[in-house]
Protein backbone atom coordinates (compact mmCIF):
# COMPACT_ATOMS: atom_id res chain seq x y z
CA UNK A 1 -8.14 21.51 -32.33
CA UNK A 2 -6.33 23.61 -30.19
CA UNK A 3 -1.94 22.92 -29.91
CA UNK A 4 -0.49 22.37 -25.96
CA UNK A 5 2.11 24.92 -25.44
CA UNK A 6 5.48 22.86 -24.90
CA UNK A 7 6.04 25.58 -21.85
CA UNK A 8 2.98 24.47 -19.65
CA UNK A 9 3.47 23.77 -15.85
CA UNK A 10 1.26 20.73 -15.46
CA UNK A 11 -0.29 19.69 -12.11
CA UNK A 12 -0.86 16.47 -10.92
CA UNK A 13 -3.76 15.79 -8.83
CA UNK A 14 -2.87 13.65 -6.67
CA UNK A 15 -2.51 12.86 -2.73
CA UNK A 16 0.44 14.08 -1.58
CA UNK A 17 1.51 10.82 0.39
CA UNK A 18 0.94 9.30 -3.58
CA UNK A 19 3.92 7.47 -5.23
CA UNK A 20 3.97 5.31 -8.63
CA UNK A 21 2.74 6.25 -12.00
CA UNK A 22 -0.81 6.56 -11.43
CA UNK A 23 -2.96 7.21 -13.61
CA UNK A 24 -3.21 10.36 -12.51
CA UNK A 25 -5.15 13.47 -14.14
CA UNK A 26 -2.80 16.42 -14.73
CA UNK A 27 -3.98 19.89 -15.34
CA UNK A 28 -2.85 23.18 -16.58
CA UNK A 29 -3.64 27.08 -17.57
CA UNK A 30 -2.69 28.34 -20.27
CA UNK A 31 -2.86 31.78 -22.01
CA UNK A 32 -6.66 33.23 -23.45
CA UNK A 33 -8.46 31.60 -20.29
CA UNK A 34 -7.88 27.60 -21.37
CA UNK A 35 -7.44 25.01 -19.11
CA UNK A 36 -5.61 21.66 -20.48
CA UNK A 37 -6.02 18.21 -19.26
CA UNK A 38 -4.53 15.17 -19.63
CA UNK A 39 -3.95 11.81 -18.09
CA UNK A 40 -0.21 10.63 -17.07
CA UNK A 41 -0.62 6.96 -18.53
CA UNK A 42 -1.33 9.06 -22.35
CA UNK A 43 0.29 12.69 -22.09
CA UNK A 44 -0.39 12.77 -25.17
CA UNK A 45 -4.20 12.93 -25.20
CA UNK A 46 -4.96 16.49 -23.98
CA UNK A 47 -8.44 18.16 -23.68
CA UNK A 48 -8.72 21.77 -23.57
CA UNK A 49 -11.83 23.79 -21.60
CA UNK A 50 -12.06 27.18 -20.52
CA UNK A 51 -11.48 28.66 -17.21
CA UNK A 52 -15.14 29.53 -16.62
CA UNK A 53 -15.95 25.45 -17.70
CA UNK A 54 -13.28 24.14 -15.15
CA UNK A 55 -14.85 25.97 -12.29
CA UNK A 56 -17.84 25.58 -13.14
CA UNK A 57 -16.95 21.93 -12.73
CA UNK A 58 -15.01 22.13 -9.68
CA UNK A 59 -17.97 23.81 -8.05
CA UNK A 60 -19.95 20.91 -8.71
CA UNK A 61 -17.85 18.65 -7.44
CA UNK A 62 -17.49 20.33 -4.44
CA UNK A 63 -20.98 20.64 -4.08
CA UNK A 64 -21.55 16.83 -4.78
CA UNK A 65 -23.06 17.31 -8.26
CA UNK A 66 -21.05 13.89 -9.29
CA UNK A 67 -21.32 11.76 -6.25
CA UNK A 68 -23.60 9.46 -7.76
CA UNK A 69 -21.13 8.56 -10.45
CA UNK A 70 -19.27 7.51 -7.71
CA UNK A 71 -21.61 5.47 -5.95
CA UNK A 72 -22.81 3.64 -9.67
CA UNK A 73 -18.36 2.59 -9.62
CA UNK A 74 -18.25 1.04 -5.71
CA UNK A 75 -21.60 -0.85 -6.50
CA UNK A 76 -19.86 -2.38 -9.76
CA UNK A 77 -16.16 -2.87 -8.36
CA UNK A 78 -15.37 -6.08 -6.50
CA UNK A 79 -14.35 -5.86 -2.78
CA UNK A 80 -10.80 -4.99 -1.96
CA UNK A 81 -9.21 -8.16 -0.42
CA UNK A 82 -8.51 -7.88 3.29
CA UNK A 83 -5.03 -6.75 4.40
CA UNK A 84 -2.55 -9.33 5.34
CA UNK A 85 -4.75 -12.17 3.57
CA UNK A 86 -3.92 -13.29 -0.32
């Protein structure tokens, strides 16, 4: 198990035009290549992955590697209730 550094400058990631708590993820790198993750609602809770891993991954996102992960959540998730109606 690898220790957060207390002096980490964590990221949220986020839209900018965002506002409340979240959850949102939060990310930093840190010294020897390691990237740290963690989620606001548990700062606590941090995973740790290489550089190489987290590009890795954010290449595949990009390249819509994950989009059917997506697609599995709207088909389970209830319809958002129209604007202006309760």
């Amino acid at each position: 198990m690898t220790d957060t550094p207390a002096d980490l400058d964590w990221v949220r990631a986020a839209p900018e035009d965002a506002t409340g708590p979240g959850p949102w993820i939060e990310l930093a790198f840190g010294e020897d290549d390691l990237v740290y993750l963690r989620e606001t609602g548990a700062p606590e809770n941090v995973v740790t992955t290489t550089r190489r891993k987290w590009d890795a991954f954010v290449l595949g996102v990009q390249a819509g590697e994950f989009d059917h992960f997506v697609a599995d959540l709207e088909e389970e998730r209830p319809p958002a209730p129209a604007e202006g109606r309760s």
